[in-house]
Protein backbone atom coordinates (compact mmCIF):
# COMPACT_ATOMS: atom_id res chain seq x y z
CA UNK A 1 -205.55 -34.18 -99.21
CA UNK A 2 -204.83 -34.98 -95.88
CA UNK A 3 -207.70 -35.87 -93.71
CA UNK A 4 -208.92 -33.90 -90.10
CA UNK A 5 -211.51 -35.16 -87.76
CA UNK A 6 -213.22 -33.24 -84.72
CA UNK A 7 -212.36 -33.86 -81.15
CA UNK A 8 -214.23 -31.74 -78.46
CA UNK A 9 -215.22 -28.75 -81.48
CA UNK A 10 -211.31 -28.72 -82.42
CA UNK A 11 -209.83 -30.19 -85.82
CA UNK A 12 -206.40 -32.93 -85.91
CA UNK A 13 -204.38 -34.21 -88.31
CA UNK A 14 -205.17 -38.05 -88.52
CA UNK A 15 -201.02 -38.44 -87.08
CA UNK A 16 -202.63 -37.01 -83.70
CA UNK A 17 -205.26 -39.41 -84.03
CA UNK A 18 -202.69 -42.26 -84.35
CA UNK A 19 -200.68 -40.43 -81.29
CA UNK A 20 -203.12 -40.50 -79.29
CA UNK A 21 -204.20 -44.72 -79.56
CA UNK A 22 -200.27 -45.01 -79.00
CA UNK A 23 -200.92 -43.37 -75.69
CA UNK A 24 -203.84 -45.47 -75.24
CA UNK A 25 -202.15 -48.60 -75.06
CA UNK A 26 -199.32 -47.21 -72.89
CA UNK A 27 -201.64 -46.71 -70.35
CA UNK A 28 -203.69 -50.54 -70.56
CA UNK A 29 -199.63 -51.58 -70.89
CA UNK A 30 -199.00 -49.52 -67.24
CA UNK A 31 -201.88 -51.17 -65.77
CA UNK A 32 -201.28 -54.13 -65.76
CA UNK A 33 -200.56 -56.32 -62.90
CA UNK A 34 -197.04 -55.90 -61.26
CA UNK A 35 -196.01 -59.22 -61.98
CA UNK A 36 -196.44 -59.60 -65.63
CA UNK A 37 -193.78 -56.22 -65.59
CA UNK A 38 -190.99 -57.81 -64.12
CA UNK A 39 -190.49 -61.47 -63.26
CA UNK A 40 -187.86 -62.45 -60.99
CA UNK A 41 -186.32 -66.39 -60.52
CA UNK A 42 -188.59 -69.17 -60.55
CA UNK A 43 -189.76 -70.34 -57.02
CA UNK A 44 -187.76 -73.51 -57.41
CA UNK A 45 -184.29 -71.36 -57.88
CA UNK A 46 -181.65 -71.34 -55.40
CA UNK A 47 -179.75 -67.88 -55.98
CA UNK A 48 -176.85 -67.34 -54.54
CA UNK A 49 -175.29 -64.15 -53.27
CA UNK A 50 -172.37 -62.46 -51.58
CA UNK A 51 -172.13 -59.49 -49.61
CA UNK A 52 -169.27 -57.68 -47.64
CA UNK A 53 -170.84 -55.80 -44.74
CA UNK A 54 -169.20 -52.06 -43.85
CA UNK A 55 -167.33 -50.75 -41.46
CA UNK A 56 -164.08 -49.55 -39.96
CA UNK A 57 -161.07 -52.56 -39.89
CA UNK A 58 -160.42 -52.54 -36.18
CA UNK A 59 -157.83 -54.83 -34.39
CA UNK A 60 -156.04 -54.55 -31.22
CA UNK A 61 -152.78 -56.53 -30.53
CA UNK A 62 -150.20 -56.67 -27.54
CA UNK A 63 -147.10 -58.25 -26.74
CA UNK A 64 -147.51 -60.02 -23.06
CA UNK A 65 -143.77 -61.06 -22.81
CA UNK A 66 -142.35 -56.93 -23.97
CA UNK A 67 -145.19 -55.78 -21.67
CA UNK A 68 -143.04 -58.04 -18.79
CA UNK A 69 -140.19 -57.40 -19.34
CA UNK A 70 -140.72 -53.61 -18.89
CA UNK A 71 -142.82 -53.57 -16.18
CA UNK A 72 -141.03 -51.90 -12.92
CA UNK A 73 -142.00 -50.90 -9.84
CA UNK A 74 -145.23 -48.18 -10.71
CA UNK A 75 -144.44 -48.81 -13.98
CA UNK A 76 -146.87 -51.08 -15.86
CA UNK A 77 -144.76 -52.17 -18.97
CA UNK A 78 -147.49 -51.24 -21.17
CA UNK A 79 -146.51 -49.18 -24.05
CA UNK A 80 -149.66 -48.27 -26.30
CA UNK A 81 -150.22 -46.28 -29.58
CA UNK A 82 -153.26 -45.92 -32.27
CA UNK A 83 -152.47 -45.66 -35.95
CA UNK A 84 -154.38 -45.52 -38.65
CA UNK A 85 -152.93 -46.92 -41.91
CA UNK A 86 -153.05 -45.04 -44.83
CA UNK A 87 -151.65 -47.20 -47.28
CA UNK A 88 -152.49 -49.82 -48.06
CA UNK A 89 -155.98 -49.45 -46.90
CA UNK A 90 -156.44 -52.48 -44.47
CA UNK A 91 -159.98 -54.55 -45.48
CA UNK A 92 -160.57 -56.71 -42.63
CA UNK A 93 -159.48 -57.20 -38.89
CA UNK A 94 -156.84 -59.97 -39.85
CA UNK A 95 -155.04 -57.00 -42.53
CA UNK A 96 -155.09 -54.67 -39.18
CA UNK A 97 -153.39 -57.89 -36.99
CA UNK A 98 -150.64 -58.14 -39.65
CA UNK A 99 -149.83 -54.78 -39.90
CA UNK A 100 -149.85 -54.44 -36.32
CA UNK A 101 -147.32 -57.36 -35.96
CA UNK A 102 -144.79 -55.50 -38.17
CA UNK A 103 -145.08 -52.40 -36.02
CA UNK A 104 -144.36 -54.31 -32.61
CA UNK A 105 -141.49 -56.19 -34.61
CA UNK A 106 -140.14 -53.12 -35.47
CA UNK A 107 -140.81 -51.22 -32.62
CA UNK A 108 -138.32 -50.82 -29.83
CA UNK A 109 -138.63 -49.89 -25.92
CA UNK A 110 -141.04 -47.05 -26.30
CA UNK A 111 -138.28 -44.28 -25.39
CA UNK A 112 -138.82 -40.61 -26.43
CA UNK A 113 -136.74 -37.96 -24.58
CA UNK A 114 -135.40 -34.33 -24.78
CA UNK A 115 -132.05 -33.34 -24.01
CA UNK A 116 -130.98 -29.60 -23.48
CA UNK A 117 -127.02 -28.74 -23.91
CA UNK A 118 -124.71 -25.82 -25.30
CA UNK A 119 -123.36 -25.90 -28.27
CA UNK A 120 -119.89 -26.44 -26.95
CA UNK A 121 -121.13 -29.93 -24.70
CA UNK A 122 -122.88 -31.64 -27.32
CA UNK A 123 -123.02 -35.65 -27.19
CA UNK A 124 -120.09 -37.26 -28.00
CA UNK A 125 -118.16 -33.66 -28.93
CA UNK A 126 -120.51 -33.04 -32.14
CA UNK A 127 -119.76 -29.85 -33.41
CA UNK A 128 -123.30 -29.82 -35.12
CA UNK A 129 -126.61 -32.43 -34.78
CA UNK A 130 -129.27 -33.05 -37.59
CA UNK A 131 -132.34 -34.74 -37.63
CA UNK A 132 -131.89 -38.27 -38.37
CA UNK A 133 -128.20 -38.35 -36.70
CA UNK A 134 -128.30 -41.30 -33.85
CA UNK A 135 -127.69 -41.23 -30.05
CA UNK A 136 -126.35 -43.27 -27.59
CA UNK A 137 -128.49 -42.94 -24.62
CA UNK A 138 -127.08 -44.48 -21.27
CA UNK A 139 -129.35 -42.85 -18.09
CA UNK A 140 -128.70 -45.23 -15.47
CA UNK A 141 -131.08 -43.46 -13.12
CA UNK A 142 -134.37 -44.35 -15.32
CA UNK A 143 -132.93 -47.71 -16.46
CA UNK A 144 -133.07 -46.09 -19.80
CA UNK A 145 -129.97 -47.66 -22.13
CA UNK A 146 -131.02 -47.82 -26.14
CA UNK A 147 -129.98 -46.54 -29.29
CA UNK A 148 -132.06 -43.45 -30.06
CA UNK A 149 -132.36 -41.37 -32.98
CA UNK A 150 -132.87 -37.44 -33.09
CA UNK A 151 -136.21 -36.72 -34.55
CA UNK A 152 -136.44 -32.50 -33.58
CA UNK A 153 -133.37 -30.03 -33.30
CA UNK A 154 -134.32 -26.66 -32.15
CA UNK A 155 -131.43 -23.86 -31.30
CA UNK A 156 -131.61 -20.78 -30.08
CA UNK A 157 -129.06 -18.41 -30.18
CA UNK A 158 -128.68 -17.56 -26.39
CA UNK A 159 -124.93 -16.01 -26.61
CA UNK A 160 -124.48 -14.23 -30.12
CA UNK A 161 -121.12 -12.61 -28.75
CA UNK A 162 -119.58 -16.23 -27.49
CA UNK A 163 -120.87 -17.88 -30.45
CA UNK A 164 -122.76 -19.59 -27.94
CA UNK A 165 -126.06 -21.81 -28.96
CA UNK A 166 -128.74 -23.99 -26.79
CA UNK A 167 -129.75 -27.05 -28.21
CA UNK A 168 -132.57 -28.83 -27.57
CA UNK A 169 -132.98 -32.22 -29.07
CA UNK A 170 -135.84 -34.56 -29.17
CA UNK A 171 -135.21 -38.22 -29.67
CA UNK A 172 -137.07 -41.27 -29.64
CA UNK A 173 -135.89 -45.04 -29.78
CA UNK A 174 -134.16 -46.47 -33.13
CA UNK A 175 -137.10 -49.01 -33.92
CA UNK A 176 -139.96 -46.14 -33.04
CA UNK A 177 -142.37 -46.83 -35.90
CA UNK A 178 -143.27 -43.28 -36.75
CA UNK A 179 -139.50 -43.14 -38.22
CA UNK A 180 -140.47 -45.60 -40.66
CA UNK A 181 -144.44 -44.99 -41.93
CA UNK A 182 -146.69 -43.18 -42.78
CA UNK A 183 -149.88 -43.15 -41.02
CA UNK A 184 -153.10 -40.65 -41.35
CA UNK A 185 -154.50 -38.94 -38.23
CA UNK A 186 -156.39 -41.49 -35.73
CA UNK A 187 -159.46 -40.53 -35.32
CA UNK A 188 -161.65 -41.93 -32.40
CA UNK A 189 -164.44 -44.47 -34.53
CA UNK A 190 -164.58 -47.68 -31.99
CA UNK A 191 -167.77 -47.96 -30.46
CA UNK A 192 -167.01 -50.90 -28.76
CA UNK A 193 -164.12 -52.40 -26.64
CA UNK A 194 -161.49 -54.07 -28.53
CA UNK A 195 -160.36 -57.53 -27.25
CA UNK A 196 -156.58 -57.59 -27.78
CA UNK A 197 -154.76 -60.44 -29.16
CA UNK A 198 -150.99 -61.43 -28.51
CA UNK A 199 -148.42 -61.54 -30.49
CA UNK A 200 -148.50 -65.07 -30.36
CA UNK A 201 -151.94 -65.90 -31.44
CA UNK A 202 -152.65 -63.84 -34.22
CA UNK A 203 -153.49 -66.42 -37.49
CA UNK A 204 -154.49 -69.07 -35.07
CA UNK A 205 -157.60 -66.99 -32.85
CA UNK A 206 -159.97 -67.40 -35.59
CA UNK A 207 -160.73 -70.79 -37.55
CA UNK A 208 -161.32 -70.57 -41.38
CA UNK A 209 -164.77 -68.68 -42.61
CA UNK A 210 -167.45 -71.14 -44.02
CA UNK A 211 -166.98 -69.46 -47.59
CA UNK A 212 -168.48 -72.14 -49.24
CA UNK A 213 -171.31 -73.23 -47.19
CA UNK A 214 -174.98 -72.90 -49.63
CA UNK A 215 -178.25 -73.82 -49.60
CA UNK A 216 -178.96 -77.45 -51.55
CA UNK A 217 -182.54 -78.25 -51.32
CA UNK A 218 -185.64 -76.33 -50.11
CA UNK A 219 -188.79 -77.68 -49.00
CA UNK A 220 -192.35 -75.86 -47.53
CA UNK A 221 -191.04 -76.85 -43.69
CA UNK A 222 -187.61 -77.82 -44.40
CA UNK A 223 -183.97 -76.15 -45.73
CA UNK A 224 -180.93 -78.57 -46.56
CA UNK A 225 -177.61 -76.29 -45.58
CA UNK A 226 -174.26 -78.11 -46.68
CA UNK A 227 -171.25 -76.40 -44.86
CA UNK A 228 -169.05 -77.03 -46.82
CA UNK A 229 -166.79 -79.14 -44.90
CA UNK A 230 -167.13 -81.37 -42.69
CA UNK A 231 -166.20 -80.80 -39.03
CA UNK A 232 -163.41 -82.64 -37.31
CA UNK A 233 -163.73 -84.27 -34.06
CA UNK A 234 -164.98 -82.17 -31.12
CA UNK A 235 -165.82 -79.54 -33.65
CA UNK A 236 -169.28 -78.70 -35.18
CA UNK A 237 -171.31 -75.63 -37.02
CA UNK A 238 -172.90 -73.19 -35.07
CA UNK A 239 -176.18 -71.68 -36.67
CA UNK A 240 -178.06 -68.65 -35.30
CA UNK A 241 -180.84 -66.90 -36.64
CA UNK A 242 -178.86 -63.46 -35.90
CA UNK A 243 -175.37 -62.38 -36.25
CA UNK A 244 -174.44 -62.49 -32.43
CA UNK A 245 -174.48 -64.34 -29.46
CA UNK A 246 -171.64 -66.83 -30.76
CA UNK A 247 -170.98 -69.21 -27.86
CA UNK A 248 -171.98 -71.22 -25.31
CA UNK A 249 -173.27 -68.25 -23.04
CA UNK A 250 -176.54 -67.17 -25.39
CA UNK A 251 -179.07 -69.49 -26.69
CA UNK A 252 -181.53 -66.91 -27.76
CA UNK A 253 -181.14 -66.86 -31.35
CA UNK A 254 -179.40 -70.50 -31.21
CA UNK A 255 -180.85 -72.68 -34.11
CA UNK A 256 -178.70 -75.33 -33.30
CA UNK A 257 -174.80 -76.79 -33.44
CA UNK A 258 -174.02 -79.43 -35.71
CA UNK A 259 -171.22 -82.10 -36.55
CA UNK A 260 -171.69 -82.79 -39.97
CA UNK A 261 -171.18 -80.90 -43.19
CA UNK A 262 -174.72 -81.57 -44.34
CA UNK A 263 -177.81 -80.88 -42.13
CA UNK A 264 -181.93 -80.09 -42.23
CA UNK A 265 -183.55 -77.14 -40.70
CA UNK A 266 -186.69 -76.89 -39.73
CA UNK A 267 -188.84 -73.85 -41.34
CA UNK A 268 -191.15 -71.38 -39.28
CA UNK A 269 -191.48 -68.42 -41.92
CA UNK A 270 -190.85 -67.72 -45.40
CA UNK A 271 -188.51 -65.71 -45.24
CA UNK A 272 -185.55 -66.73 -43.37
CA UNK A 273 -181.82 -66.07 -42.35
CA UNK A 274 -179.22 -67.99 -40.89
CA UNK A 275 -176.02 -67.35 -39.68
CA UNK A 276 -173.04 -70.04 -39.54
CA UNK A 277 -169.82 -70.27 -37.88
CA UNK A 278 -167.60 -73.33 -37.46
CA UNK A 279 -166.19 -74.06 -33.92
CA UNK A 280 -163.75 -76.38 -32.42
CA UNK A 281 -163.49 -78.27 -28.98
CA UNK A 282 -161.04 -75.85 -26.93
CA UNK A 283 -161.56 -74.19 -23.91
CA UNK A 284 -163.02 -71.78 -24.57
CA UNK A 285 -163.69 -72.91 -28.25
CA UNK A 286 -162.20 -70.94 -31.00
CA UNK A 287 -164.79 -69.50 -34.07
CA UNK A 288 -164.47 -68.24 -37.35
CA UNK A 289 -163.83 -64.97 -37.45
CA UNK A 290 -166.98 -63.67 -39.41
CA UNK A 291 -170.65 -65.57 -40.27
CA UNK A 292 -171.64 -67.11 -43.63
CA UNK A 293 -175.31 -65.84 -43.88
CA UNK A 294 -177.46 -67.92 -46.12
CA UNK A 295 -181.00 -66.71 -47.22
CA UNK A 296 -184.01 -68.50 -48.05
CA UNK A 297 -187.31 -66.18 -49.38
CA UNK A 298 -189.39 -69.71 -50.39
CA UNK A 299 -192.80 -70.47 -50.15
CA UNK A 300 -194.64 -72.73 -46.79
């Protein structure tokens, strides 16, 4: 016989009655304190982390001795273009600097043109031009003397009874990148002003990133940071207790520069971050390209 009992004037089975003390210690099991839910690493653990921050892989890069050579009279020498890559997607500022250095080895002088004839004057006594087909281009007036290739052909049929056809063909120089990649549409993203970098100095702007610079001992007033490597003469670590400022010019959020791999901070909160780059003793010193950020969340 199965047994009932009275809750409130109603009648349950004794399976509600067992329900219901399950529910009863789901609830005393909810309620109690935060910390006996989830425990994270013991206040004496050092956890390391990495992180990639976000944003668009910018780089600007120019070549001072083609920007020379080309300069003339009004003309500044400076021939610019902005491509995005599309493939493969760049990561960082130094894959940007790369692929920008194959462009401007590639690249030639920068020419584009148009050039309007009848059919019966082409260049060189073509009876017929195609994309793709090359030119000889030799305009002594504009200094202009390069090997160009034909990019647009447009012809209209001006004099169906002569057989007669205008030509119009656009051309740019032979080593004009856009004959040789793909790129997706530039869009304008920069909020800031790039600072460009020659030909000559990309790989050697930037010294190596402090990737294995950690935390090795915490105190109540004190953290231990070990760089990693140690610094050679004239050169040190620069820490900050922000991302910015790198340099001799700003010494608000300056913790301090330091020649040796291993060094002592002092505390002033619990939780605390610090930035490090490495420098070295040119003028003006060179950094590493991004900050190793090292957090400590540790009891004073």
């Amino acid at each position: 016989m199965p047994r009932w009992f009275a809750v409130n004037s109603r009648r349950f089975p004794m399976a509600a009655e067992l329900a219901l003390s399950l529910v009863l210690v789901l609830l005393m099991a909810l309620s109690l304190p935060t910390r006996l839910q989830a425990q994270g690493p013991a206040l004496t653990t050092i956890s390391e982390v990495s992180y990639r921050g976000q944003g668009h892989a910018m780089a600007r890069v120019i070549n001072s001795a083609s920007i020379a050579a080309h300069r003339r009279g009004g003309d500044d020498g400076v021939r610019g273009s902005v491509r995005e890559i599309g493939l493969p997607v760049p990561r960082t500022s130094a894959d940007c600097e790369t692929a920008a250095l194959a462009l401007l080895d590639d690249a030639g002088q920068g020419w584009a043109g148009e050039y309007q004839a009848w059919s019966q004057f082409l260049p060189g006594g073509a009876a017929d031009i195609f994309p793709g087909d090359g030119l000889a281009v030799n305009v002594p007036s504009r200094m202009a003397a390069f090997a160009a290739i034909v990019r647009e052909v447009d012809v209209e049929m001006a004099d169906i009874a002569g057989e007669n056809s205008r030509y119009t063909l656009r051309f740019v120089d032979a080593g004009d990148p856009s004959l040789d990649f793909a790129f997706a549409t530039a869009l304008m993203k920069q909020t800031e002003v790039l600072t460009p970098i020659d030909v000559t100095e990309v790989g050697n702007s930037y010294l190596a990133d402090l990737t294995d610079a950690e935390v090795t001992n915490v105190t109540s007033t004190t953290v231990t940071i070990d760089a990693g490597f140690t610094p050679p003469a004239g050169s040190g670590i620069e820490v900050r207790y922000s991302d910015e400022g790198w340099g001799a010019g700003y010494n608000g959020n300056l913790v301090g520069r330091f020649t040796s791999s291993s060094f002592t901070l002092t505390r002033y909160a619990r939780a605390q971050t610090y930035f490090l780059r490495s420098y070295d003793g040119s003028r003006p010193p060179k950094y590493s390209r991004y900050s190793a950020a090292l957090h400590v969340d540790y009891p004073l």
